[in-house]
Protein backbone atom coordinates (compact mmCIF):
# COMPACT_ATOMS: atom_id res chain seq x y z
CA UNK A 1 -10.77 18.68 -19.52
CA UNK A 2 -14.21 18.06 -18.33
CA UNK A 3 -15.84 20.99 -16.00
CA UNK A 4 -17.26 19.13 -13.05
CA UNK A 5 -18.44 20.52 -9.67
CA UNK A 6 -15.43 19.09 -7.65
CA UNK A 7 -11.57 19.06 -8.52
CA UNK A 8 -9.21 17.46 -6.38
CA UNK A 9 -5.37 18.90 -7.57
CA UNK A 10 -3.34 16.64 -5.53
CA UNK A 11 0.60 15.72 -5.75
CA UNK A 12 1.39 12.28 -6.39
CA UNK A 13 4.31 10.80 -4.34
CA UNK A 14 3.26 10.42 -0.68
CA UNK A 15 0.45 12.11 -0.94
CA UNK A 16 -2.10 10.11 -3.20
CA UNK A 17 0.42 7.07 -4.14
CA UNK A 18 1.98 5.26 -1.28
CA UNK A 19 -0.58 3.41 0.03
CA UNK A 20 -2.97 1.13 -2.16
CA UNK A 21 -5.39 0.30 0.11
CA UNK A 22 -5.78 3.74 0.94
CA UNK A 23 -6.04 4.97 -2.45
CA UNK A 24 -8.75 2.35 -3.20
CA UNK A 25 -10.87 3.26 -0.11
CA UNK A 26 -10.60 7.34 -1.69
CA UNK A 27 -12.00 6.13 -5.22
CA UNK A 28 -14.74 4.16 -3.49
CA UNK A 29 -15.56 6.84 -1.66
CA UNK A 30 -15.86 9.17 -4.40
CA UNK A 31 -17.83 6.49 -6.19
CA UNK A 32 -20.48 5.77 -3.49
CA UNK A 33 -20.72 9.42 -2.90
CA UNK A 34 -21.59 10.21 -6.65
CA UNK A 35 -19.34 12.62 -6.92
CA UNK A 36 -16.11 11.97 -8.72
CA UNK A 37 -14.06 15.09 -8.87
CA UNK A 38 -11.65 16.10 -11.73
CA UNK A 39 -8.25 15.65 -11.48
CA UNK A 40 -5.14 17.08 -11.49
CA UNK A 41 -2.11 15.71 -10.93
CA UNK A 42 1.02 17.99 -9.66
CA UNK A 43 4.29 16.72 -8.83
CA UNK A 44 7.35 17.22 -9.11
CA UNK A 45 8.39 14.16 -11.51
CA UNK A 46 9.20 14.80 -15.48
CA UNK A 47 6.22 13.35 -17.39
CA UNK A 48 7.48 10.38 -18.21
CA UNK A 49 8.15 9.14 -14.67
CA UNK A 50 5.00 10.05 -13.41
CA UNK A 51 3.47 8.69 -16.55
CA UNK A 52 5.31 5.22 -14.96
CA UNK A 53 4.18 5.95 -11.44
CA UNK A 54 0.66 5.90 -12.37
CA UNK A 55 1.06 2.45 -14.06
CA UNK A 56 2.59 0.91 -11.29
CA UNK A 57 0.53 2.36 -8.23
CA UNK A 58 -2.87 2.05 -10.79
CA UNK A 59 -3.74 5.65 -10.19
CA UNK A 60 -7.01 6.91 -11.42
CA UNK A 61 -6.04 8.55 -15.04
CA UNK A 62 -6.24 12.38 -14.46
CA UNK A 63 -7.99 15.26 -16.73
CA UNK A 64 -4.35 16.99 -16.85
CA UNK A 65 -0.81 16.67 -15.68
CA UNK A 66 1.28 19.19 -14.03
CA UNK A 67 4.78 17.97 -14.09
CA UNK A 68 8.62 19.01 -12.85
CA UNK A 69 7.02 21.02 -10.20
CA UNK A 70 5.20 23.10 -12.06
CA UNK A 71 6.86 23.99 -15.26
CA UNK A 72 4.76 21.71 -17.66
CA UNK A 73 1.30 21.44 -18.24
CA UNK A 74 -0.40 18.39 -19.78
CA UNK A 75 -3.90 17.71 -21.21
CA UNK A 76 -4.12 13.99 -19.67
CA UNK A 77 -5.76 12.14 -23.07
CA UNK A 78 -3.32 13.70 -25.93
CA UNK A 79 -0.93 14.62 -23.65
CA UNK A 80 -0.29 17.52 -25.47
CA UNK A 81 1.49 20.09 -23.49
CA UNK A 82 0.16 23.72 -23.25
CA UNK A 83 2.37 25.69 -24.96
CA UNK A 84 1.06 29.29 -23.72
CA UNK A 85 2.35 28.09 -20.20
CA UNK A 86 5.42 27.32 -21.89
CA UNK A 87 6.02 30.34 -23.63
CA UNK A 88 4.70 32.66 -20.77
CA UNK A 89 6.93 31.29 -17.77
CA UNK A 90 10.16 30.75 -19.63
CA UNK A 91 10.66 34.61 -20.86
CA UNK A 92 13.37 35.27 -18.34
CA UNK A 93 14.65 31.44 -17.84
CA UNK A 94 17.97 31.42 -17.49
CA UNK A 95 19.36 27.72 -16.77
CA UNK A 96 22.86 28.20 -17.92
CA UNK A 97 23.35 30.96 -15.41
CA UNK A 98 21.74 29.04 -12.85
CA UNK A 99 24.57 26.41 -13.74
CA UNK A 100 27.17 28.62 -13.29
CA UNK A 101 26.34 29.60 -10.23
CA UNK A 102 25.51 25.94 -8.67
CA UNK A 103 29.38 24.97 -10.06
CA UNK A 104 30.32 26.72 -6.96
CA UNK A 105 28.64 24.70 -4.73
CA UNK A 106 30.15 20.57 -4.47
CA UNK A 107 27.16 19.89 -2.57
CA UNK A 108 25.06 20.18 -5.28
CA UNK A 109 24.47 17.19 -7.00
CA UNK A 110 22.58 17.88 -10.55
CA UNK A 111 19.41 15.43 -11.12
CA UNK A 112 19.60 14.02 -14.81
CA UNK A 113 16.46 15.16 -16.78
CA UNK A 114 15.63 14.97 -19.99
CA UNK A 115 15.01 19.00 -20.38
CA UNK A 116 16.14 22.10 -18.80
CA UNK A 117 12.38 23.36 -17.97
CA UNK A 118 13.79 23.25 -14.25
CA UNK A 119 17.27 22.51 -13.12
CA UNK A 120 17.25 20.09 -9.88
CA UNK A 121 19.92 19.19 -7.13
CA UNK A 122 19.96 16.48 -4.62
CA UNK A 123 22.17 17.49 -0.94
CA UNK A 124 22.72 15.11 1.93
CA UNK A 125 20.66 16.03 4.61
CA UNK A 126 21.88 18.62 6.99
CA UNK A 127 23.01 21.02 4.61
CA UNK A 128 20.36 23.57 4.47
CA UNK A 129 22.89 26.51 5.25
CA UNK A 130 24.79 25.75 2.11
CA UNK A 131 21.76 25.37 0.12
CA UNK A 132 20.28 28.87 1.56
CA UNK A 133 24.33 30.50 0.61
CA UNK A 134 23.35 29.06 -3.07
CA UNK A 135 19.89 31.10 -3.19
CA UNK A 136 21.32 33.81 -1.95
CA UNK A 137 24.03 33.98 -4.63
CA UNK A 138 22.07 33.76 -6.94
CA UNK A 139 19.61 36.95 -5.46
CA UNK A 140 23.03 38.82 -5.95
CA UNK A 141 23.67 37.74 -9.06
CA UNK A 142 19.76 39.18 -10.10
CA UNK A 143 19.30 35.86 -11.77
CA UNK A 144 15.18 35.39 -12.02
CA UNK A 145 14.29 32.00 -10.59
CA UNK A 146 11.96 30.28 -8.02
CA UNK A 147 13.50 28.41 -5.70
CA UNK A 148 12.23 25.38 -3.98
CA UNK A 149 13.75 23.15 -0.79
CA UNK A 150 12.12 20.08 0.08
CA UNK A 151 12.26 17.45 2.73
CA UNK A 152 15.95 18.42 3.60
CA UNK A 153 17.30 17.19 -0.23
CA UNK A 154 15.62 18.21 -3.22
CA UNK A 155 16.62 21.75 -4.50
CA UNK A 156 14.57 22.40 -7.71
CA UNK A 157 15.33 25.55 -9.66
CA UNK A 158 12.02 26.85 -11.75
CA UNK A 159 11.50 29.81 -14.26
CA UNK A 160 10.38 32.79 -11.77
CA UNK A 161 6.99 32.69 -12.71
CA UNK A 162 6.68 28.88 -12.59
CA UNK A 163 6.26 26.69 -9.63
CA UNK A 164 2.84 24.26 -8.58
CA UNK A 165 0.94 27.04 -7.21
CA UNK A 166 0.89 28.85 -10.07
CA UNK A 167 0.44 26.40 -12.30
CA UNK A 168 -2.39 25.01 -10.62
CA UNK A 169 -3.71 28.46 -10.36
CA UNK A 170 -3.57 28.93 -14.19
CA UNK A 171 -4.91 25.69 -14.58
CA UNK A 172 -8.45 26.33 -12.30
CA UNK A 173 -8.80 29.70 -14.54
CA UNK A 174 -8.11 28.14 -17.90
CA UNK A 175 -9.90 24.70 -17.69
CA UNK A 176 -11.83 24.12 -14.84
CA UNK A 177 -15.18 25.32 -14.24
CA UNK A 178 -15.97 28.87 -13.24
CA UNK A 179 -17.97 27.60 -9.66
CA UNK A 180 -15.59 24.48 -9.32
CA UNK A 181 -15.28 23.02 -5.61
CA UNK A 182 -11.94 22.67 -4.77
CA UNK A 183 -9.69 20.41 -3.37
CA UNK A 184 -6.08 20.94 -2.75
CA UNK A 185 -3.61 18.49 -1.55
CA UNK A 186 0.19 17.81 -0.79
CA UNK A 187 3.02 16.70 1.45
CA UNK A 188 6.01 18.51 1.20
CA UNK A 189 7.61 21.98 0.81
CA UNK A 190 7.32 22.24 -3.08
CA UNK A 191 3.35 21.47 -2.49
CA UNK A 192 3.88 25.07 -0.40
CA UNK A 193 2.62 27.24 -3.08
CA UNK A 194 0.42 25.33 -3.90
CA UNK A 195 -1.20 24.62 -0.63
CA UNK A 196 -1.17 28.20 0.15
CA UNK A 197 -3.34 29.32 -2.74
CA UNK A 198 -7.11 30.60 -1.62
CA UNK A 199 -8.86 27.40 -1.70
CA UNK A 200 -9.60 24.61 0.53
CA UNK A 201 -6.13 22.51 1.52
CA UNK A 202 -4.68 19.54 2.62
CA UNK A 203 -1.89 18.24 4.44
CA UNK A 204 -1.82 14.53 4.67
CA UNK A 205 -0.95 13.15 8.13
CA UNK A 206 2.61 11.56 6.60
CA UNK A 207 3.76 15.32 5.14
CA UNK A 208 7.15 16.78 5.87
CA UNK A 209 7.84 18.81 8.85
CA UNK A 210 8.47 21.58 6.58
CA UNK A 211 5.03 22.60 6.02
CA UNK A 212 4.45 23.32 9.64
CA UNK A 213 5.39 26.61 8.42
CA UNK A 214 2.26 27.38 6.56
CA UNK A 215 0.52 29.26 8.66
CA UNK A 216 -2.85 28.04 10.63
CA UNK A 217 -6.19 29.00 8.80
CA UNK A 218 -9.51 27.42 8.06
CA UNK A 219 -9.03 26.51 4.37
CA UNK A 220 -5.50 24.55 5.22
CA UNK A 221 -6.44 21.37 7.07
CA UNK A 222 -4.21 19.22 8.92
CA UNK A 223 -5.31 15.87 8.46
CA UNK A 224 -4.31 13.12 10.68
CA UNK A 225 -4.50 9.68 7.94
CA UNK A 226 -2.37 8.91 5.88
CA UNK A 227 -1.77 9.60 2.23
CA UNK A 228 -5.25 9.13 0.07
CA UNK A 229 -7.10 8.66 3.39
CA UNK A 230 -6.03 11.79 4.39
CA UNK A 231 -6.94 13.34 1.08
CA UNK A 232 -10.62 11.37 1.50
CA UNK A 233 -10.74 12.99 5.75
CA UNK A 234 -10.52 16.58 3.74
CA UNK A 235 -13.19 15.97 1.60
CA UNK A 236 -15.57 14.89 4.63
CA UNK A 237 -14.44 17.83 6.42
CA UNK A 238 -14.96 20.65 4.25
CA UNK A 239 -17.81 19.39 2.03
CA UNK A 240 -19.86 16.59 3.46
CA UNK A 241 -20.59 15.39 -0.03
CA UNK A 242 -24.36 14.28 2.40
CA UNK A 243 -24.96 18.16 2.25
CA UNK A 244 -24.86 18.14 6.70
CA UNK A 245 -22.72 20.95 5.97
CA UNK A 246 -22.23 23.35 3.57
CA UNK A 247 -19.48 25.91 3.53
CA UNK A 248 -19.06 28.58 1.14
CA UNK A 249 -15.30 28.52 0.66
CA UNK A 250 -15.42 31.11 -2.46
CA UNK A 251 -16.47 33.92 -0.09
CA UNK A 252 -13.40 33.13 1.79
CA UNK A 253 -11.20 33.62 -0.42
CA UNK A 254 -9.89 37.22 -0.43
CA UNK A 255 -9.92 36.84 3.24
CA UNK A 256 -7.48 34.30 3.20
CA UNK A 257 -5.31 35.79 0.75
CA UNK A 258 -5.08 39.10 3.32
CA UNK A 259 -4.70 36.80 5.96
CA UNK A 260 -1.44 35.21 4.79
CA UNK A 261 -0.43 38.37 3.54
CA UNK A 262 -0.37 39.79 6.98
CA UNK A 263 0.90 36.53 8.49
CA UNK A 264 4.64 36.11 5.66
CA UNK A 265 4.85 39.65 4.16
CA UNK A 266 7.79 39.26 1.94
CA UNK A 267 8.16 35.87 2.59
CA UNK A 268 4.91 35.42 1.06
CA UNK A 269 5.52 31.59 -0.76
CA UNK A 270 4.46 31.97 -4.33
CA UNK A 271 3.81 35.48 -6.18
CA UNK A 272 1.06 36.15 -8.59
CA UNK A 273 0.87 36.96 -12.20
CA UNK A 274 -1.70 38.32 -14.40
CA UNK A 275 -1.48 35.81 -17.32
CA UNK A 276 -3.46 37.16 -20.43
């Protein structure tokens, strides 16, 4: 992966793909500007359908992939899939448990995959009370997981450890550059980790209600466009690629990671790991 002075780690499916004219206008930009950013894509498809996603919606091709919501990690050009990730987050994976404990639960409705690096439900919406009984069953049970509910559906089950955030987090310390700019983006709850890590944010004017939760701070930006315009609005507001302003986001950092520390305590949305 090449070490450039911007990175934009953005989720794919309503976020940067949905609207083509959009996404055109956010690669011109970067073009005119000069400054075209890494990328890395994070969502929440296996590899192989967001492999076909980019074909059809002609997304840029990205420096590396981070697939099933965070579980897999891709070097974009040999796709070649990082195997310390692998091997770190999957120490305590338990998906056969997990499976016994879902079998309780006929709301559940198991997504087919072609793996077991996560284990994913769809529910009708308005169940949310069953699907909060599930995760707390499986609490009781002391089964290690990360649990993930998004837009009022999609119940994804990840290796503790796993999940976007900290997969994008491992992936800024182990292949971008040290100084990078960064540019987060997403539109639903399992973009929450990720969104909440210390660096600038975006939530594009289309995301879930769900995120409302995240709580309001300088480096999470509520944009009001739409999908990859609303990814382009963030760049204009926290870097003015024209150099009118100039923010130091790094120093803000550690104060934003006290900040939401103070603001969810326990309910803090992601954990993190020292990964050697």
């Amino acid at each position: 992966m090449k070490k450039k002075s911007y990175l934009l780690a953005t989720d794919l499916d309503n976020t940067l793909a949905g609207d083509s004219a959009a996404l055109t206008a956010l690669v011109d930009f970067h073009r005119k500007s000069k400054v075209e950013p890494a990328l890395i894509y994070v969502t929440g498809r296996h590899l192989d359908s967001a492999l076909q996603l980019m074909e059809e919606e002609q997304l840029p091709v990205p420096d590396l992939w981070i697939t099933d919501v965070g579980t897999s990690i891709y070097e974009a050009t040999t796709l070649e899939e990082d195997s310390k990730w692998n091997e770190w987050i999957n120490e305590n994976w338990q998906p056969s448990s997990i499976l016994r404990v879902a079998s309780r639960f006929p709301i559940l409705r198991r997504q087919d995959l072609p793996h077991t690096k996560r284990i994913s439900f769809t529910v009708e919406p308005g169940h949310a009370e069953s699907v909060r009984l599930f995760e707390i069953e499986l609490k009781r049970e002391g089964i290690p997981h990360h649990f993930v509910f998004s837009s009022d559906r999609d119940v994804d089950l990840l290796p503790e450890r796993s999940g976007k955030g900290a997969a994008v987090d491992y992936a800024l310390r182990h292949y971008a550059a040290q100084d990078v700019n960064v540019l987060l983006a997403g539109d639903s709850g399992n973009d929450a980790q990720m969104l909440a890590l210390p660096y600038p944010a975006v939530i594009v004017g289309n995301a879930q209600q769900e995120l409302d939760a995240l709580p309001t701070h300088p480096l999470i930006y509520r944009a009001t466009a739409h999908f990859a315009d609303g990814i382009q609005e963030a760049w204009e507001y926290f870097y003015n690629f024209s150099g009118i302003k100039k923010t130091n986001w790094l120093t803000k950092q550690a104060n934003w990671f006290l900040h939401l520390t103070s603001q969810l305590g326990a309910s803090l949305p992601f954990k993190f790991f020292i990964i050697i």
